[in-house]
C-alpha atoms as a PDB file:
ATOM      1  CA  UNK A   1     -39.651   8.383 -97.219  1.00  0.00           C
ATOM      2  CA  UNK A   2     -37.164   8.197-100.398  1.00  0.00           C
ATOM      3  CA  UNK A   3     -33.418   9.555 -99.256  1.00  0.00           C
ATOM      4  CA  UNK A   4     -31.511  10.788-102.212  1.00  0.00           C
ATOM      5  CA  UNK A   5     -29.265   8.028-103.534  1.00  0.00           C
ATOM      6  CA  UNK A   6     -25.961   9.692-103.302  1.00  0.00           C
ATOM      7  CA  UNK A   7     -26.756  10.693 -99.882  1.00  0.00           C
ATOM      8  CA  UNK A   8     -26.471   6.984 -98.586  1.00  0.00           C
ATOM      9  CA  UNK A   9     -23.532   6.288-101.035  1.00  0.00           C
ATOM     10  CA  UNK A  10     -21.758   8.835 -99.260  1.00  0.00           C
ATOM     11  CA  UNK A  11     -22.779   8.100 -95.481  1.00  0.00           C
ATOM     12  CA  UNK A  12     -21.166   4.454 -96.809  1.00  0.00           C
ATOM     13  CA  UNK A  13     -18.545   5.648 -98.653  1.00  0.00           C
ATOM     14  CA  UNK A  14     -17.202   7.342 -95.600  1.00  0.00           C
ATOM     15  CA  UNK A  15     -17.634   4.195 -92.743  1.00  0.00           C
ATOM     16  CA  UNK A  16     -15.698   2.178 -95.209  1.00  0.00           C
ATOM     17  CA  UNK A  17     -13.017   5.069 -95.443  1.00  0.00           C
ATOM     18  CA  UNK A  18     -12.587   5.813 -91.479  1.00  0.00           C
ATOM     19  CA  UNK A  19     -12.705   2.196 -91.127  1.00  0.00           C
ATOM     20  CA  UNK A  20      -9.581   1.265 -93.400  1.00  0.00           C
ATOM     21  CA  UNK A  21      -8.125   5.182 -92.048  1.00  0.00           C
ATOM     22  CA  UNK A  22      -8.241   4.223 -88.776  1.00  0.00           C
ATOM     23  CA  UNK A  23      -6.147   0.982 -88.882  1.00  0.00           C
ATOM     24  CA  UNK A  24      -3.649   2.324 -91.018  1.00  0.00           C
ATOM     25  CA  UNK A  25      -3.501   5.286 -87.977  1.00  0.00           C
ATOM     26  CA  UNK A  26      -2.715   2.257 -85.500  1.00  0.00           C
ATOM     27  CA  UNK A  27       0.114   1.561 -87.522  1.00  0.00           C
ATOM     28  CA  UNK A  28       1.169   4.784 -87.341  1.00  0.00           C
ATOM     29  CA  UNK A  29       0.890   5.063 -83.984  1.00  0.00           C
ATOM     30  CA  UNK A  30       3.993   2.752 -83.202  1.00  0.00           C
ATOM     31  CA  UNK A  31       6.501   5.413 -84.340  1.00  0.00           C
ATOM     32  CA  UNK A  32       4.040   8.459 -83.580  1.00  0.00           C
ATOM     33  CA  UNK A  33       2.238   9.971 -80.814  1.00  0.00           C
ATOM     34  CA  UNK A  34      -1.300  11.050 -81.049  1.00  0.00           C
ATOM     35  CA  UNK A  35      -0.374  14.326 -81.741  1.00  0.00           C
ATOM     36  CA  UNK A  36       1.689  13.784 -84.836  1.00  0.00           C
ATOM     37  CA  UNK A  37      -0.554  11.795 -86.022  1.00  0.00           C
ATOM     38  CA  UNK A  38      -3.466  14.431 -85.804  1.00  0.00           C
ATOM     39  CA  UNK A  39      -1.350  16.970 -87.352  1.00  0.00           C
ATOM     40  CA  UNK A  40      -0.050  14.746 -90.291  1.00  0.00           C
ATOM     41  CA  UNK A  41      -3.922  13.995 -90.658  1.00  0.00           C
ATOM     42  CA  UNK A  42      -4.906  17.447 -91.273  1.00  0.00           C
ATOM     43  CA  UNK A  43      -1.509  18.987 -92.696  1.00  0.00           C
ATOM     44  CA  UNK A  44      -1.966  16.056 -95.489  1.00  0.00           C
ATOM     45  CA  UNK A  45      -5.987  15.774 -95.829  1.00  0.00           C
ATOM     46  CA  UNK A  46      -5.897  19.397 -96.154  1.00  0.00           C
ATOM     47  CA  UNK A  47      -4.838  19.502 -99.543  1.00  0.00           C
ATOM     48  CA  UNK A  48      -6.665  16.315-100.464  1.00  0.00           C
ATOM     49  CA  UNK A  49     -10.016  17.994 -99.676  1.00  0.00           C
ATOM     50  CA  UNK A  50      -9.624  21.861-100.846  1.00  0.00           C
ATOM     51  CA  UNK A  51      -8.477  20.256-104.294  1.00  0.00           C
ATOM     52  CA  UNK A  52     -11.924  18.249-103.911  1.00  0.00           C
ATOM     53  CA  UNK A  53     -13.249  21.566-103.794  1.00  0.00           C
ATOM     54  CA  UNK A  54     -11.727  23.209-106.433  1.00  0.00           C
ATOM     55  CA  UNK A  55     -12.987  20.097-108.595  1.00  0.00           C
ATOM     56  CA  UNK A  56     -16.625  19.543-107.757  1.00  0.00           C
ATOM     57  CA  UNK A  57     -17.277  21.544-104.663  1.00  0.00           C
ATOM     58  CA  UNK A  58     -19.552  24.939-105.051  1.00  0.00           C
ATOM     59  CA  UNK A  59     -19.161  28.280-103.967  1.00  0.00           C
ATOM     60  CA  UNK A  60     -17.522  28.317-101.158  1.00  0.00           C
ATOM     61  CA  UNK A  61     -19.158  28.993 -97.746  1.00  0.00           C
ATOM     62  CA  UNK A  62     -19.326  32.446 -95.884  1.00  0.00           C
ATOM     63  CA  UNK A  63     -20.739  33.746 -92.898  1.00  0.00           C
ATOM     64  CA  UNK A  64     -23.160  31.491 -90.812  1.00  0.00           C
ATOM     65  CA  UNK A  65     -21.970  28.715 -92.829  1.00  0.00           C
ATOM     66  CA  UNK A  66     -18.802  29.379 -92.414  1.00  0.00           C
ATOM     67  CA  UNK A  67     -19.088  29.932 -88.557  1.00  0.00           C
ATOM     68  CA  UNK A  68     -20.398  26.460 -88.298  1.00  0.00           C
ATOM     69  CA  UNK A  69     -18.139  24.873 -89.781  1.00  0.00           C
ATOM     70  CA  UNK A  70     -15.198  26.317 -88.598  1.00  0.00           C
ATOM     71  CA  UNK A  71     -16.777  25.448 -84.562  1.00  0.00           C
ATOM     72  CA  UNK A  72     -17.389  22.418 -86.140  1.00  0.00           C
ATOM     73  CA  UNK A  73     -13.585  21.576 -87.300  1.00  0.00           C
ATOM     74  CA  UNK A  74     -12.414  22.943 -83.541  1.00  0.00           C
ATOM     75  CA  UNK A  75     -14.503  20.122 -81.834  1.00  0.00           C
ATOM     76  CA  UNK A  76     -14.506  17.415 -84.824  1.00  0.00           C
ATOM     77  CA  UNK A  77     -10.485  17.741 -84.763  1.00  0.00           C
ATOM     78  CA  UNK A  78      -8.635  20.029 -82.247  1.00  0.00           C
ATOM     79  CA  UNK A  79     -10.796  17.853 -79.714  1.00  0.00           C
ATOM     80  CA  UNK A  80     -12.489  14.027 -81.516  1.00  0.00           C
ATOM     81  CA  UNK A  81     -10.299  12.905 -83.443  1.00  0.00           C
ATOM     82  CA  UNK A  82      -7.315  13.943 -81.125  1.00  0.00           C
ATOM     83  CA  UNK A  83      -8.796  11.738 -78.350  1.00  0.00           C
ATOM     84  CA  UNK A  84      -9.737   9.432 -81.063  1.00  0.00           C
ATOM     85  CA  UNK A  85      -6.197   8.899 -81.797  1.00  0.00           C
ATOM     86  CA  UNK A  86      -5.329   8.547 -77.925  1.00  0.00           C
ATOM     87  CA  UNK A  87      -7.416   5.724 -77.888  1.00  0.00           C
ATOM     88  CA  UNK A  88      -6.246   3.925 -80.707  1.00  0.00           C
ATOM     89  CA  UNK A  89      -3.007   4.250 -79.582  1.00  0.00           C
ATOM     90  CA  UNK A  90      -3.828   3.182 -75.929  1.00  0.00           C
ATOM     91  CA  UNK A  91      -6.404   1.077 -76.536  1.00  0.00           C
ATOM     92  CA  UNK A  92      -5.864  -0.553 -79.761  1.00  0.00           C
ATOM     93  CA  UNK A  93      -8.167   0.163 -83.251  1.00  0.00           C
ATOM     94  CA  UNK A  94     -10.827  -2.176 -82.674  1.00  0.00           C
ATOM     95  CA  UNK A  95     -11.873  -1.414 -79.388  1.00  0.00           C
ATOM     96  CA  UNK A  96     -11.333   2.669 -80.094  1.00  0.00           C
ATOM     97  CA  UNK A  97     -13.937   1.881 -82.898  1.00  0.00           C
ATOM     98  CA  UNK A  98     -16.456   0.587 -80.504  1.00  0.00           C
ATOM     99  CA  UNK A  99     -15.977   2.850 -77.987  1.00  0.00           C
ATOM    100  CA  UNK A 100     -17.055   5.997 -80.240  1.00  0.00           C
ATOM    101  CA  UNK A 101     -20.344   4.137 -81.774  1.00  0.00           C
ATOM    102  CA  UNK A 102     -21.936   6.290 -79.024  1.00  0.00           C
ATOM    103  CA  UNK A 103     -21.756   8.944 -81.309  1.00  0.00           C
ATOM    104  CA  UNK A 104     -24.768   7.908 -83.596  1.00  0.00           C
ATOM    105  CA  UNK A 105     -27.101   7.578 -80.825  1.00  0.00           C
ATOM    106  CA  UNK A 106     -25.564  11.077 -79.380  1.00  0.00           C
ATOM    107  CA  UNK A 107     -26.114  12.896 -82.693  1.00  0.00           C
ATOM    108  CA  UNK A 108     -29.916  11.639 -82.824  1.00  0.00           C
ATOM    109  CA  UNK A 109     -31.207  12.958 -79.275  1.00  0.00           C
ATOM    110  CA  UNK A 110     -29.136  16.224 -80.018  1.00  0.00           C
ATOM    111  CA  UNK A 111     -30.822  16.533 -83.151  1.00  0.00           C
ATOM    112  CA  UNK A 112     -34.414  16.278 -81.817  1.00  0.00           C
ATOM    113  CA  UNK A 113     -34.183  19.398 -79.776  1.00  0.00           C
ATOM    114  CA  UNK A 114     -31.366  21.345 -81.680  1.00  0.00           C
ATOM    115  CA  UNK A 115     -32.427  20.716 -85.499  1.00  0.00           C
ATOM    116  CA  UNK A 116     -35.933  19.570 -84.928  1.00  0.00           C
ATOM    117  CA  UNK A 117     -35.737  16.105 -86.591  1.00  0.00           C
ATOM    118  CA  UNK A 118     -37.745  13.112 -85.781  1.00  0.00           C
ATOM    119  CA  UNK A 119     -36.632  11.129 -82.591  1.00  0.00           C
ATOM    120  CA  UNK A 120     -37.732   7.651 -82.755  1.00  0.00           C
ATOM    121  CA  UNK A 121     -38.328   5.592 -79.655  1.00  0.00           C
ATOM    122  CA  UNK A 122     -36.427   2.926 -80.066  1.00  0.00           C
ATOM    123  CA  UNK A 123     -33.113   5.129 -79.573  1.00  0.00           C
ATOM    124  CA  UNK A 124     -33.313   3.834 -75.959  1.00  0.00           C
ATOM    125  CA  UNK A 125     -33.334   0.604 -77.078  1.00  0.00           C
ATOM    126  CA  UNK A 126     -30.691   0.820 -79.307  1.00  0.00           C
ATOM    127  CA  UNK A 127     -28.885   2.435 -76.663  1.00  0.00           C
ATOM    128  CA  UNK A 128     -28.516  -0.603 -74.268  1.00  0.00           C
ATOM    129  CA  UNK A 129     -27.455  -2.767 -77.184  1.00  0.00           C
ATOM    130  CA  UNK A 130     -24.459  -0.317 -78.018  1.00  0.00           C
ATOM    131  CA  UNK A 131     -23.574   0.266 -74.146  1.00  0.00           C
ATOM    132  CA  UNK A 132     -24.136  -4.068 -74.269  1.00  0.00           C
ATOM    133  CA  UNK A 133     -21.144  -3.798 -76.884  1.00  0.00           C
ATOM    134  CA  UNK A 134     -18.973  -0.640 -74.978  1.00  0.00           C
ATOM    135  CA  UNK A 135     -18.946  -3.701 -71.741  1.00  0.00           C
ATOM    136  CA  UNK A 136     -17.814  -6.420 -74.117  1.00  0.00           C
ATOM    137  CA  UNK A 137     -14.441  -4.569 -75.115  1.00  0.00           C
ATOM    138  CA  UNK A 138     -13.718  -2.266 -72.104  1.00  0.00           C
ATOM    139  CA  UNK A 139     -12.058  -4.922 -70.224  1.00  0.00           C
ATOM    140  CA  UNK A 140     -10.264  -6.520 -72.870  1.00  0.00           C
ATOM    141  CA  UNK A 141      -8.554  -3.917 -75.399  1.00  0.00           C
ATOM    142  CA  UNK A 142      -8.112  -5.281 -78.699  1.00  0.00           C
ATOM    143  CA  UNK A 143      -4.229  -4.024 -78.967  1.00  0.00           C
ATOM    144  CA  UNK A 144      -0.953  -3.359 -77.588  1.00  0.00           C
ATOM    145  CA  UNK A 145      -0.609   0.381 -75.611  1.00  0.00           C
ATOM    146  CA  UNK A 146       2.410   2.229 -77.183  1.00  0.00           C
ATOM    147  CA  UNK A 147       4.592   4.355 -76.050  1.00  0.00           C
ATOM    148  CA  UNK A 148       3.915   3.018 -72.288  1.00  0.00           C
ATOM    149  CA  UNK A 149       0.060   4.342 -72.682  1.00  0.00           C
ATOM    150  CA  UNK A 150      -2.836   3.494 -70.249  1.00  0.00           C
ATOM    151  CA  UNK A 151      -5.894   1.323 -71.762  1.00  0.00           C
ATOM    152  CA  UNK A 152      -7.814   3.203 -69.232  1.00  0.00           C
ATOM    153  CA  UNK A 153      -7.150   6.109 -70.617  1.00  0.00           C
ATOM    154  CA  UNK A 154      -8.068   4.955 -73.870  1.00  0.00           C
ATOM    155  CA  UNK A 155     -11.330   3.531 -73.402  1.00  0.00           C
ATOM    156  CA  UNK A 156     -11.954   6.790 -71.504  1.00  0.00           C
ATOM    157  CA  UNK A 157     -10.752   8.668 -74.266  1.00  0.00           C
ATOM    158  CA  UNK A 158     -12.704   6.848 -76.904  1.00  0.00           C
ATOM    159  CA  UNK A 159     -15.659   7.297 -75.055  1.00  0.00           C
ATOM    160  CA  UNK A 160     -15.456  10.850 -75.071  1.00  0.00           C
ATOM    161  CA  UNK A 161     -14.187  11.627 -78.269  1.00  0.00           C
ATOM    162  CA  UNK A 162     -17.932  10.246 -79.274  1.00  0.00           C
ATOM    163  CA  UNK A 163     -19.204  13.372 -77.606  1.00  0.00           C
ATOM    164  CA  UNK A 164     -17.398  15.617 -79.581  1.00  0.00           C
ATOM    165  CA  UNK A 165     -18.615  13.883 -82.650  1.00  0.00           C
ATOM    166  CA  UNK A 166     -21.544  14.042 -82.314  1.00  0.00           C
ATOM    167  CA  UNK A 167     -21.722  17.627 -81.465  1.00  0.00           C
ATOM    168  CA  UNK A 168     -19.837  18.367 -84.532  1.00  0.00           C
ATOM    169  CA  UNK A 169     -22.143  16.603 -86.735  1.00  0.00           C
ATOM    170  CA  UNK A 170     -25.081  18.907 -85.851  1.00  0.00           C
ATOM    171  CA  UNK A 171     -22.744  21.505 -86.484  1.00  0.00           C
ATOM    172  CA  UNK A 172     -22.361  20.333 -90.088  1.00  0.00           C
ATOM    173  CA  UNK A 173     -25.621  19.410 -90.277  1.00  0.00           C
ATOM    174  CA  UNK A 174     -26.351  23.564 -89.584  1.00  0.00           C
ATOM    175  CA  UNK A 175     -24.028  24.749 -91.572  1.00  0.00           C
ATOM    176  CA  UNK A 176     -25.187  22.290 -94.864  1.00  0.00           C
ATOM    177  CA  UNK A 177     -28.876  22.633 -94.265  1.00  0.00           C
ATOM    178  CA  UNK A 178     -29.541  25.725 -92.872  1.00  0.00           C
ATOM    179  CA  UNK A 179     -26.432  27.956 -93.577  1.00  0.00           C
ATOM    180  CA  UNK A 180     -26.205  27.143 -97.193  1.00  0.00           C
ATOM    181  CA  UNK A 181     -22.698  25.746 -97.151  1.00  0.00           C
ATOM    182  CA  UNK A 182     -21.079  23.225 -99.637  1.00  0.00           C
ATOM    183  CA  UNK A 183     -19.668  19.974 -97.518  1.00  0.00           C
ATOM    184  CA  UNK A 184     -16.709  19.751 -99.513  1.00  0.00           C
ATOM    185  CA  UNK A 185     -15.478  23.162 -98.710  1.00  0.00           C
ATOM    186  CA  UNK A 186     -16.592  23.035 -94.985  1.00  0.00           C
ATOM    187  CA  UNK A 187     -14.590  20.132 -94.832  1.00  0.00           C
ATOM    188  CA  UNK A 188     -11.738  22.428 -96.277  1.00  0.00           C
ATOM    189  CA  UNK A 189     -12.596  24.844 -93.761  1.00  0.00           C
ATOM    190  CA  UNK A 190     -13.013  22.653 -90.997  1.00  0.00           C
ATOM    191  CA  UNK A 191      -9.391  21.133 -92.143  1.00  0.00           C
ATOM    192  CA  UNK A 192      -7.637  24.455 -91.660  1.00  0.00           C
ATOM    193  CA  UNK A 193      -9.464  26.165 -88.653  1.00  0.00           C
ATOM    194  CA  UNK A 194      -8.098  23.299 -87.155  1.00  0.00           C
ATOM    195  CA  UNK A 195      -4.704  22.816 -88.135  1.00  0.00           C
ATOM    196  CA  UNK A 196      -3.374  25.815 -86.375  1.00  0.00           C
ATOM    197  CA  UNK A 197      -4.383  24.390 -83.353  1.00  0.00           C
ATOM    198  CA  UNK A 198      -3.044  20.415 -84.256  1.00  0.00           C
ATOM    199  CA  UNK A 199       0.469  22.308 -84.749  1.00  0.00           C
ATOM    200  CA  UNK A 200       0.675  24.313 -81.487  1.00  0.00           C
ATOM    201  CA  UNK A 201      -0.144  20.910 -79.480  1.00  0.00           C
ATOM    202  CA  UNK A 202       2.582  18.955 -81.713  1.00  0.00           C
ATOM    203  CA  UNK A 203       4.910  21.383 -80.696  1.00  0.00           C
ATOM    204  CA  UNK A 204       4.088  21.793 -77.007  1.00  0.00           C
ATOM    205  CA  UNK A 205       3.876  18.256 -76.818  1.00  0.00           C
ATOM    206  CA  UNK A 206       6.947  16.495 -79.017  1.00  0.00           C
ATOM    207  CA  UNK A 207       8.548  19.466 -80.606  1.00  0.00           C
ATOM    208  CA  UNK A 208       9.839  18.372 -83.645  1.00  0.00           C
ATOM    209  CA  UNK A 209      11.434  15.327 -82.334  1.00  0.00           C
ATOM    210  CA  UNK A 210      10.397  11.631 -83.086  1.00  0.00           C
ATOM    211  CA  UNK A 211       9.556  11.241 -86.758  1.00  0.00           C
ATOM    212  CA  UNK A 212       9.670   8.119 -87.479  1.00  0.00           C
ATOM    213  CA  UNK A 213       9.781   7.533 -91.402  1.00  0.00           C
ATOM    214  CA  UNK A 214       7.576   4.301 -91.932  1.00  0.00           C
ATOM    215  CA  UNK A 215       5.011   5.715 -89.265  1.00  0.00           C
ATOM    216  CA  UNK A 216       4.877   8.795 -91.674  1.00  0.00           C
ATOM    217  CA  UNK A 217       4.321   6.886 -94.631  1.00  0.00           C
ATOM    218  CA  UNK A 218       1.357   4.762 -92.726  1.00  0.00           C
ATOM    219  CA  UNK A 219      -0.357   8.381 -91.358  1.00  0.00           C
ATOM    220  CA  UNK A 220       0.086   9.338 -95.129  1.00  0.00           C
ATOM    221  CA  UNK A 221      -2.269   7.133 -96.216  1.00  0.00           C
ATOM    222  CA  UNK A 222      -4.630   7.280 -93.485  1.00  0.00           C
ATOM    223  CA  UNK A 223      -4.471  11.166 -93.893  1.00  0.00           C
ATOM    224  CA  UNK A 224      -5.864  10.426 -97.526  1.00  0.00           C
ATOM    225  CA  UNK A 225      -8.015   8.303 -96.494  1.00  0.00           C
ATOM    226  CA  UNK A 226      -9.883  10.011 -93.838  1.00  0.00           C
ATOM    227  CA  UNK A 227     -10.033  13.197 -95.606  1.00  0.00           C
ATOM    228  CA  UNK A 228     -11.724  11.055 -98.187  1.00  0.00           C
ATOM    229  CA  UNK A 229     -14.089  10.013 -95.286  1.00  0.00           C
ATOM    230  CA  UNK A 230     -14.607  13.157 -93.723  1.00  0.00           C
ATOM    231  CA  UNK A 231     -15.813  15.011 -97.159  1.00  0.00           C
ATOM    232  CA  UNK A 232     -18.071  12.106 -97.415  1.00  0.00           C
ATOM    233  CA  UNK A 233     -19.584  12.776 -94.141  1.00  0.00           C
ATOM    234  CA  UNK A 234     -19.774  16.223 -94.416  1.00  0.00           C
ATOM    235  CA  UNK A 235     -21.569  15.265 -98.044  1.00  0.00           C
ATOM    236  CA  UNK A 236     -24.013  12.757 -96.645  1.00  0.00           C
ATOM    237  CA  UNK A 237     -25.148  15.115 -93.579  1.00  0.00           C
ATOM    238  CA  UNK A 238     -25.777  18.136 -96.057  1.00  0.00           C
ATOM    239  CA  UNK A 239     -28.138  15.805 -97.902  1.00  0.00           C
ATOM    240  CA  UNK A 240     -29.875  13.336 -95.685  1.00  0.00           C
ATOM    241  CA  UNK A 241     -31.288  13.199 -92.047  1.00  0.00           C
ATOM    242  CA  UNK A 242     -28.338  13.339 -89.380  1.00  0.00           C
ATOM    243  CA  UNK A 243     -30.110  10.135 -88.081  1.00  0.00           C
ATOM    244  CA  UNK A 244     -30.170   8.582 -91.391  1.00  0.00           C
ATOM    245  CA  UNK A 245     -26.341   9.384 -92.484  1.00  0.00           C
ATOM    246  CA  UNK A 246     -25.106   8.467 -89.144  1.00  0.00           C
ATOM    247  CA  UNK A 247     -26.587   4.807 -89.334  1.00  0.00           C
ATOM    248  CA  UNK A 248     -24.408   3.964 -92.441  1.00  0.00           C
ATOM    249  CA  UNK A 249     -21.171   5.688 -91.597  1.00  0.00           C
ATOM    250  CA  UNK A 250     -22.290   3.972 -88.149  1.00  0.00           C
ATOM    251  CA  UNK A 251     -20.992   0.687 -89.740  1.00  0.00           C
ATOM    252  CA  UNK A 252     -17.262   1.605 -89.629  1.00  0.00           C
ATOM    253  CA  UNK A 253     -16.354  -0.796 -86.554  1.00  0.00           C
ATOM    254  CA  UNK A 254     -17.183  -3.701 -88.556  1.00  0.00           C
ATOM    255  CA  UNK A 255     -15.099  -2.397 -91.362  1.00  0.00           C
ATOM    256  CA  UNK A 256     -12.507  -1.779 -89.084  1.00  0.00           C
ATOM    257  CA  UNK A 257     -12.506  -5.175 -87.602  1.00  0.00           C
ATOM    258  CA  UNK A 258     -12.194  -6.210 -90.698  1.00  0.00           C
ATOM    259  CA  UNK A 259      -9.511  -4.220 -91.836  1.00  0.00           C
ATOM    260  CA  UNK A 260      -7.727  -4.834 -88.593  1.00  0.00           C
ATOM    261  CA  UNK A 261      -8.149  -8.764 -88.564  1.00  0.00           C
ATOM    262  CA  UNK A 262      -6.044  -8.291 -92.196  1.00  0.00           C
ATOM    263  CA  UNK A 263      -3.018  -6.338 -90.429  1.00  0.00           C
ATOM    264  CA  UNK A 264      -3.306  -7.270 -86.426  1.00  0.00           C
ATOM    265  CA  UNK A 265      -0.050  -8.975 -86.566  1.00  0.00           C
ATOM    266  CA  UNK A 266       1.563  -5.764 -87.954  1.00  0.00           C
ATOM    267  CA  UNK A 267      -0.171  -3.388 -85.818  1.00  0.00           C
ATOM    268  CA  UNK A 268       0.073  -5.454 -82.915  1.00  0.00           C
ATOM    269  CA  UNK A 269      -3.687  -5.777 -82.710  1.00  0.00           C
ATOM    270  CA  UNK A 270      -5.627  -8.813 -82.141  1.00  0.00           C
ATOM    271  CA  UNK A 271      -9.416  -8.193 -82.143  1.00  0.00           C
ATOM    272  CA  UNK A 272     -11.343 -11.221 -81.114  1.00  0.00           C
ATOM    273  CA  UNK A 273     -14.971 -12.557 -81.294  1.00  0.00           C
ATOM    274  CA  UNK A 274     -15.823 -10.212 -78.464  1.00  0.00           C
ATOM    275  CA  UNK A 275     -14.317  -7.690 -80.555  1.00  0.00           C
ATOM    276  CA  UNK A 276     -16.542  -9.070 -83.433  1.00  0.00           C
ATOM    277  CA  UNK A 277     -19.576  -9.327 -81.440  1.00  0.00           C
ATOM    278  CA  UNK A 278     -18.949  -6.209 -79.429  1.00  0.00           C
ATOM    279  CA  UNK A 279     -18.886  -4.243 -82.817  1.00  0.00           C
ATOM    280  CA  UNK A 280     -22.420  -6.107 -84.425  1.00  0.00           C
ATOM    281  CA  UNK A 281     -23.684  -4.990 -81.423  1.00  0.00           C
ATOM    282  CA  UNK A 282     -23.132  -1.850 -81.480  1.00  0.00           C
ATOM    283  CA  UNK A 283     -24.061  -1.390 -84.940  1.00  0.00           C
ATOM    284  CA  UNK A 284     -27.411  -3.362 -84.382  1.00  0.00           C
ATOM    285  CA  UNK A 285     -27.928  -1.089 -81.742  1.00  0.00           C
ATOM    286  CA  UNK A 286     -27.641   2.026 -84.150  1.00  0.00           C
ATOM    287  CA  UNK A 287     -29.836   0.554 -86.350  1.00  0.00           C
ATOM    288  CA  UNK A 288     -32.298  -0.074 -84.071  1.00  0.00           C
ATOM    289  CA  UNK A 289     -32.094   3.432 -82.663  1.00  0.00           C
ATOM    290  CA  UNK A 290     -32.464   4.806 -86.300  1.00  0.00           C
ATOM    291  CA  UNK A 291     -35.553   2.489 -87.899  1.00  0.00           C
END
């Protein structure tokens, strides 16, 4: 079967975007808690993505649509990325990317019973290879914990931030391909359902104390960045299989090994070859899973 071409561009475009996002977050993440960083990422990317809209997006969405993907921006954000961010900070960017690859395989036995697609079965098998990969970096983080973190906690929080993911992207996936909404304003929407939210834990949790001006000017970035990302994802899933878009933007831990090999020193991250081989294998495992 023949996937439209700027389907996969975008599934791509976006692992290469969360990839270089999320190490520029770890920067971040030495001045700035989790929280600050989550509502820089959305008080920023917001912006980035309704001008996106304005520009090239279509009419916008409005009722089922627009339920979807405002659930979808409560669990992507308020709850993924938040424990996303816990991880990175706790755990270090290399091993948080790992740790969410769980996602893809997630999103592709909720879609067989939610959305009807196609389950192939070598998902189990791609399965063991990604859990293979989870062991590999679980007892070895790949960075520094800030602000007196627990790795624990960040492995646990990676892992379940995948969750959330991948619940999120069948929400997208509803609201694209069955609600008639345009991915670049669901993102929008998504953005600033959550946002509220991102604020109220900010303040609950820091107030508006510790703002650090370099770790602002990293989160800056990565708030571009991942808004970039994130209307590429929500692009991708509106136009290909879940399974299919998933298994590109499923190649962001090598990117992000990458990306973090380049600025370890700085972000006081030092993947490894486990780190290395614990991210091929999890990405060889989501292949796998998907063809």
């Amino acid at each position: 079967m023949q996937w439209p071409l700027e389907g996969l561009a975008a599934a791509f475009a976006s692992g290469l975007f969360f990839g270089l996002s999320d190490v520029l977050v770890r920067l971040a993440s030495r001045g700035l808690r989790p929280e600050q960083n989550l509502l820089l990422s959305l008080a920023i990317g917001l912006p980035v993505l309704t001008f996106l809209a304005l520009a090239f997006g279509g009419p916008c969405p409005g009722g089922r649509a627009l339920i979807y993907y405002s659930l979808a921006g409560l669990v992507n954000f308020v709850i993924g990325r938040l424990l996303f961010y816990v991880s990175i900070t706790y755990a270090g960017v290399a091993t948080a990317s790992v740790l969410t690859t769980p996602t893809i395989i997630l999103a592709s036995l909720l879609a067989w019973p939610v959305l009807g697609e196609p389950l192939s079965p070598r998902v189990l098998a791609g399965l063991i290879l990604v859990v293979v990969g989870i062991y590999l970096v679980k007892g070895k983080p790949s960075g520094e914990a800030f602000h007196g973190g627990n790795p624990t906690l960040g492995i646990i929080a990676g892992l379940s931030s995948s969750l959330a993911f991948a619940v999120s992207a069948l929400l997208v996936r509803s609201a694209g391909g069955y609600g008639g909404g345009d991915p670049l304003w669901g993102s929008a929407v998504s953005y600033a359902t959550a946002l509220p939210f991102a604020l109220a834990l900010c303040l609950a949790r820091t107030g508006c104390r510790g703002w650090e001006r370099e770790s602002i000017a990293y989160m800056s970035g990565g708030a571009s960045i991942v808004a970039l990302a994130q209307a590429s994802r929500y692009l991708a899933l509106s136009i290909v299989p879940v399974a299919i878009a998933s298994a590109l933007i499923a190649l962001f831990p090598l990117h992000t090994v990458a990306f973090a090999r380049l600025m370890g020193r700085k972000a006081r991250e030092e993947p490894g070859i486990r780190h290395v081989a614990s991210a091929g294998l999890a990405v060889s495992g989501v292949l796998l899973a998907i063809y």
